[in-house]
C-alpha atoms as a PDB file:
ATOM      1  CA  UNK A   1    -114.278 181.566  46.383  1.00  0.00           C
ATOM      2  CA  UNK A   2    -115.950 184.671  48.240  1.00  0.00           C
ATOM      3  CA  UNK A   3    -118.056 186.360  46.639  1.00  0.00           C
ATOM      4  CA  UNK A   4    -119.037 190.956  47.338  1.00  0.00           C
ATOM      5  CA  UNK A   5    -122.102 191.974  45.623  1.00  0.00           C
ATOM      6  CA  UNK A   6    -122.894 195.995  45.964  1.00  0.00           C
ATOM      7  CA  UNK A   7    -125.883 198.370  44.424  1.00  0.00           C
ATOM      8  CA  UNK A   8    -124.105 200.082  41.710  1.00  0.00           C
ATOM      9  CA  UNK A   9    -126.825 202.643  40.049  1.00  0.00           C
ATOM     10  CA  UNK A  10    -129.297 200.320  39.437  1.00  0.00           C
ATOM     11  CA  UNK A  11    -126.901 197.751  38.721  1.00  0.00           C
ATOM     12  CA  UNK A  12    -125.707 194.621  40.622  1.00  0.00           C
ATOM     13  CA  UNK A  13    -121.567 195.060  40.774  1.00  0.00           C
ATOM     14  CA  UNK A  14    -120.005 192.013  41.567  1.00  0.00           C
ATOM     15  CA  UNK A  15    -116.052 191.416  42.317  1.00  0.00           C
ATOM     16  CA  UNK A  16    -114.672 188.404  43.206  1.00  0.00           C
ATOM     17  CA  UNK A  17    -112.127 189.128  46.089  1.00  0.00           C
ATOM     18  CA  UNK A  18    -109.516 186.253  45.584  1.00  0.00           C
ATOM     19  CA  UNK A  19    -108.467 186.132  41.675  1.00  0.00           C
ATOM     20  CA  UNK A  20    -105.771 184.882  40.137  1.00  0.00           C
ATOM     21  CA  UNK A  21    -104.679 186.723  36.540  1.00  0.00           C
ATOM     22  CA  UNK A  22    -108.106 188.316  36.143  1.00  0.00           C
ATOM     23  CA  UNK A  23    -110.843 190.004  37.904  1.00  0.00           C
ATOM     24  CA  UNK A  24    -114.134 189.633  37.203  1.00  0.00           C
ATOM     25  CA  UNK A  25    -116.944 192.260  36.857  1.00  0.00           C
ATOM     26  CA  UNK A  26    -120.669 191.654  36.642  1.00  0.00           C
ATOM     27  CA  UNK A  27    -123.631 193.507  36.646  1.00  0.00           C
ATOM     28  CA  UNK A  28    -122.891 196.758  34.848  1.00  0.00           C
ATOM     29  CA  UNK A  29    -122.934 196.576  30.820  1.00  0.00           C
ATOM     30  CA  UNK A  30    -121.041 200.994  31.117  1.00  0.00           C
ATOM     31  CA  UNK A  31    -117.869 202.594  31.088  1.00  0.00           C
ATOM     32  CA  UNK A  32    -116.510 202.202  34.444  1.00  0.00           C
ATOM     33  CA  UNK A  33    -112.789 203.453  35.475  1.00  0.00           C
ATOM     34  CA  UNK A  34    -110.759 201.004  37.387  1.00  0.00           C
ATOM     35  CA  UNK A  35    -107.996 201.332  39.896  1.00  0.00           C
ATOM     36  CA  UNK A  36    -105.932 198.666  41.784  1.00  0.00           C
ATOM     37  CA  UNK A  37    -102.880 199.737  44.572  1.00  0.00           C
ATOM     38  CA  UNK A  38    -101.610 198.027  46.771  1.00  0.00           C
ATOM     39  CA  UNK A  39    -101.972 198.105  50.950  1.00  0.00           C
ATOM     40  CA  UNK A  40     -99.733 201.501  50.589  1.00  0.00           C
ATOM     41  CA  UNK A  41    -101.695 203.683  48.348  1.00  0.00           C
ATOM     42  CA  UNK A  42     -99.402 203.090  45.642  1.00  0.00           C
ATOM     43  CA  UNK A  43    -101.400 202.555  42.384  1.00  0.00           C
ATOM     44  CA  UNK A  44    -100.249 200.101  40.236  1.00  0.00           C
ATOM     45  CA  UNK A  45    -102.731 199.530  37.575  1.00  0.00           C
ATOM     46  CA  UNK A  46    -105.486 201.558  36.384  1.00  0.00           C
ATOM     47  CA  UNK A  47    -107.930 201.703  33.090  1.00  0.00           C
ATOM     48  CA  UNK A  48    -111.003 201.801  31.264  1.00  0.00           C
ATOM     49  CA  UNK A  49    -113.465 199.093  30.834  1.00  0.00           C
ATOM     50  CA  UNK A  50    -116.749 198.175  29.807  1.00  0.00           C
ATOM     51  CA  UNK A  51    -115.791 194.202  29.550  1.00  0.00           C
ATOM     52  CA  UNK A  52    -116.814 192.292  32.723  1.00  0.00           C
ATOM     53  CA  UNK A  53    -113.214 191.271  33.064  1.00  0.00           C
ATOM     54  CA  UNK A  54    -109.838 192.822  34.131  1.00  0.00           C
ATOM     55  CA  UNK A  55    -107.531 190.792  33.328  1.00  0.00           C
ATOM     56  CA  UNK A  56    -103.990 192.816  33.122  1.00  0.00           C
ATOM     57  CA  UNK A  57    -103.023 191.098  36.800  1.00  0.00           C
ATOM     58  CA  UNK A  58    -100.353 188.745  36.083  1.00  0.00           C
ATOM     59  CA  UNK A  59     -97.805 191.236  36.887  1.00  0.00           C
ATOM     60  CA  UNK A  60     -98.973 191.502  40.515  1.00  0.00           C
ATOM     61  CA  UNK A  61     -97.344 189.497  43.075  1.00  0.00           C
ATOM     62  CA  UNK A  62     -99.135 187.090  45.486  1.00  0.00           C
ATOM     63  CA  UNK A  63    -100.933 189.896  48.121  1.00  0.00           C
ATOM     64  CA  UNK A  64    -103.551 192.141  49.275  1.00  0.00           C
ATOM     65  CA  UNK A  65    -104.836 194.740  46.933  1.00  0.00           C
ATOM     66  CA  UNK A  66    -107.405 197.168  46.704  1.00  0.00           C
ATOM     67  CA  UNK A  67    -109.621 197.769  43.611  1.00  0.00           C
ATOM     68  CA  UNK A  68    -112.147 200.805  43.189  1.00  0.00           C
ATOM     69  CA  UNK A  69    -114.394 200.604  40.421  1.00  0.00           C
ATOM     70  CA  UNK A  70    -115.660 204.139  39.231  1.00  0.00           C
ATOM     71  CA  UNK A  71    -119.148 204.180  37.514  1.00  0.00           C
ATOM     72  CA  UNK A  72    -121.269 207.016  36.063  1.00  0.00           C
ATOM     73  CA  UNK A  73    -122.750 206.946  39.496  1.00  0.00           C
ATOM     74  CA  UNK A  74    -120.952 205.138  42.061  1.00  0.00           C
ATOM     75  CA  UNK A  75    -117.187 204.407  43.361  1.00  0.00           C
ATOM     76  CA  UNK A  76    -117.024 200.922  44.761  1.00  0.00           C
ATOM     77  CA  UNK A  77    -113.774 199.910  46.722  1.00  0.00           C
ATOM     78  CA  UNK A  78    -113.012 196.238  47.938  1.00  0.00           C
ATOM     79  CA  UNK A  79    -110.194 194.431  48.911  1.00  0.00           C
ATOM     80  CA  UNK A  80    -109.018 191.771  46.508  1.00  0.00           C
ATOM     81  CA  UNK A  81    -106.433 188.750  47.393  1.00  0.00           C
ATOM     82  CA  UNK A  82    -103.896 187.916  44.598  1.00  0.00           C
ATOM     83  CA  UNK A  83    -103.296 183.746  44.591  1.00  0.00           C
END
């Protein structure tokens, strides 16, 4: 499993980039805004959080995705796989 870790305000944001039914989100205990489209800009899923774990992704084929992750201070963007 590969593993992105970025500087989130203070914060250590971490997203696993090939998940399964659920993404998860360390480092950041805040509100964050979520977004997930696929390799066409379309946007398929999008929310609210302050869980460490997305986990609405069952309806998402096998694929490349991207996910941005929206915090009080920072927009993070990274490329997930869906097994």
């Amino acid at each position: 499993m590969w593993l992105q870790t970025v500087e989130c305000s203070k914060h250590q944001l971490l997203v696993v980039a090939f998940v399964s039914d659920f993404i998860n989100i360390e480092g950041t205990n805040k509100l964050y805004d979520y977004s997930i489209t696929n390799m066409f800009g379309q946007e398929l899923i999008k929310g609210k959080s302050i869980s460490n774990k997305i986990e609405n992704l069952s309806k998402l084929t096998t694929g490349i995705y991207i996910i941005t992750i929206k915090t009080e201070n920072q927009i993070a963007t990274f490329k997930i796989v869906k097994e």
